[in-house]
Protein backbone atom coordinates (compact mmCIF):
# COMPACT_ATOMS: atom_id res chain seq x y z
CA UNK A 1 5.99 -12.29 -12.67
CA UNK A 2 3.34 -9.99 -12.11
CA UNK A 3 2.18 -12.10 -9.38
CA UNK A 4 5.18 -11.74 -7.79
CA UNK A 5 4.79 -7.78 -7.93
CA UNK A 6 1.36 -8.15 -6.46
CA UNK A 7 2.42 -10.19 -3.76
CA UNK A 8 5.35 -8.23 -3.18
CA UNK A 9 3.55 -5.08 -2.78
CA UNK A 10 1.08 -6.46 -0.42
CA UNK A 11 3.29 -7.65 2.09
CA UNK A 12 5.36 -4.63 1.89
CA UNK A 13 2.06 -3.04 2.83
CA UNK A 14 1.68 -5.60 5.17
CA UNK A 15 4.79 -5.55 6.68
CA UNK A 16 4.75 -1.61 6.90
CA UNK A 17 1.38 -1.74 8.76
CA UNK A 18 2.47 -3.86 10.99
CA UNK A 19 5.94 -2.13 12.00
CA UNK A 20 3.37 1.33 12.89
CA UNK A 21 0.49 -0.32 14.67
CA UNK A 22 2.75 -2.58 16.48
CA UNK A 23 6.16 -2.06 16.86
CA UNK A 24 7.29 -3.90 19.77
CA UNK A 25 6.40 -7.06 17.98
CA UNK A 26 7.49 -5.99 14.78
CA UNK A 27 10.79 -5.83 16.88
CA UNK A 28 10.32 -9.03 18.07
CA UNK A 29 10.05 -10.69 15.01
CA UNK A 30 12.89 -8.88 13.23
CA UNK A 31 15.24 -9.93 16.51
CA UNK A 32 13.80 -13.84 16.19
CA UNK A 33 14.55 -13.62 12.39
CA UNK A 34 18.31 -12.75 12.77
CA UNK A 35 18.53 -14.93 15.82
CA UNK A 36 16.93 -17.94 14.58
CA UNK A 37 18.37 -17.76 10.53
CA UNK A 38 22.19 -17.49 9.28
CA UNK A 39 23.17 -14.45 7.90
CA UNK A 40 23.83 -16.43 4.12
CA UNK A 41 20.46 -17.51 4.37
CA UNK A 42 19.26 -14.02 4.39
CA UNK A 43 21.17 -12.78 1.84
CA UNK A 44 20.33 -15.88 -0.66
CA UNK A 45 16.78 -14.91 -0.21
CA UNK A 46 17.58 -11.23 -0.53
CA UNK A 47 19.66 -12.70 -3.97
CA UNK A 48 16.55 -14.18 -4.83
CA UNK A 49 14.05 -11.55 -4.40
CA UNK A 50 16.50 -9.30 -6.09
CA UNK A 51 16.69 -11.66 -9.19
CA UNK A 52 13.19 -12.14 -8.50
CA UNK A 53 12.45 -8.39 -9.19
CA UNK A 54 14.65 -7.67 -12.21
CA UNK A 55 12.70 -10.57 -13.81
CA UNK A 56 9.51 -8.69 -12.77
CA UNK A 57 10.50 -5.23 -14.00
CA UNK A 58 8.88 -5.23 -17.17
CA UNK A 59 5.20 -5.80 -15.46
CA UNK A 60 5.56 -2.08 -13.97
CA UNK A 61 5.23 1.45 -15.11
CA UNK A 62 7.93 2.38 -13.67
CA UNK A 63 10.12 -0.47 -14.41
CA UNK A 64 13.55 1.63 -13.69
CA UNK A 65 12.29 1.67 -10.34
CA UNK A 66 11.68 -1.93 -10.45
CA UNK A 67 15.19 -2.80 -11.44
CA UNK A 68 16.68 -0.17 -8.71
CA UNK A 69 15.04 -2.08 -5.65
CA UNK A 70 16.45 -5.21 -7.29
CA UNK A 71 19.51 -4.15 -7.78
CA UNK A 72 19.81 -2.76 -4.00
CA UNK A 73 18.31 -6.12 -2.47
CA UNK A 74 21.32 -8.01 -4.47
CA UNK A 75 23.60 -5.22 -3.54
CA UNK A 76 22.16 -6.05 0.52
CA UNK A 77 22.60 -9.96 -0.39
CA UNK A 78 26.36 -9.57 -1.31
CA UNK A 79 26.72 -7.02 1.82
CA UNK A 80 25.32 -9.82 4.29
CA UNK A 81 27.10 -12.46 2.85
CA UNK A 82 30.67 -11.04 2.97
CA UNK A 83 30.23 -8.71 6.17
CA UNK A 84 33.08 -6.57 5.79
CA UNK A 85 34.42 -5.69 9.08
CA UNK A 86 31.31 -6.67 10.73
CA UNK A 87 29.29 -4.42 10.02
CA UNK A 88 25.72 -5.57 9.04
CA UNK A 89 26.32 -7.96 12.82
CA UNK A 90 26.50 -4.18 14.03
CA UNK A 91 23.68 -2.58 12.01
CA UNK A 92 21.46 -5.83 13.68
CA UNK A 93 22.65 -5.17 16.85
CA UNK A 94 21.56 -1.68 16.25
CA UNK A 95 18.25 -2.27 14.71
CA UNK A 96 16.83 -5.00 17.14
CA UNK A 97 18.13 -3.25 19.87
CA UNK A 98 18.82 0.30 20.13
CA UNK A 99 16.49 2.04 17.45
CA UNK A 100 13.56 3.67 18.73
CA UNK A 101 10.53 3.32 18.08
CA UNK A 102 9.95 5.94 15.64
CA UNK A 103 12.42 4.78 13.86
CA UNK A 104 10.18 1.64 13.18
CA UNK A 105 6.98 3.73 12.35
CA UNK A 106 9.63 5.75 10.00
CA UNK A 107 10.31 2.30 8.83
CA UNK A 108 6.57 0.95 8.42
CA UNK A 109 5.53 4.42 6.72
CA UNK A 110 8.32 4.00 3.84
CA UNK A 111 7.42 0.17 3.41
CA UNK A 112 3.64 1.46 3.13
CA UNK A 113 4.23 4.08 0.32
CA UNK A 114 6.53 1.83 -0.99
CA UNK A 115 4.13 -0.85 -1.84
CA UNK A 116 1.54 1.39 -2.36
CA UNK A 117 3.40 2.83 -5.13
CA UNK A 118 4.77 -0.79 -6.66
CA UNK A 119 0.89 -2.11 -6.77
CA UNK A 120 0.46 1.47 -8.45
CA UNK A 121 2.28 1.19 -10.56
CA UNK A 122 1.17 -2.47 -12.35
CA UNK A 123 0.52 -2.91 -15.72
């Protein structure tokens, strides 16, 4: 499971990079994603990585911290895959459409001190 931190935290890293060097891509891509994929696909994988990092919580430091992002991304699973009153379709919408650009370097910054932190934070 400590793999799975590692490679977690890098493409968090990765991921954050990307969304403040290049952010009309980064748009791109996040538009394609909910386009192309069903919204229960999403949040099985958001399940998953949530499972994923409860499993992987005792490979940290900070392993409370661990548990909280897994708990959230399970918490965002169960929110995509019941949709009350539409409103993660709205929140997309929102995100791939409306929200400005420094709202994805915002974005990218938190995902880089994020991972920084998690691979930080290894045992």
């Amino acid at each position: 499971m400590r793999i799975f931190l590692y490679a977690f935290s890098f493409l968090y890293i990765a991921a954050g990079a990307c969304f403040i060097l290049y952010t009309f891509q980064s748009r791109s891509f996040i538009r394609q994603v909910f386009e192309e994929l069903s919204q229960k696909l999403i949040a099985g994988v958001a399940v998953v990585v949530g499972l994923a990092l409860l499993a992987a919580s005792p490979y940290s430091v900070h392993g409370w911290f661990v548990v909280l992002l897994g708990l959230l991304a399970i918490l965002k699973g169960v929110l995509f895959f019941l949709n009350p009153e539409d409103v993660v379709t709205v929140g997309q919408k929102w995100f791939t459409n409306e929200a400005s650009d420094q709202t994805y370097r915002f974005m990218g910054i938190l995902m880089l001190v994020l991972g920084t932190a998690l691979f930080s934070w290894m045992l």
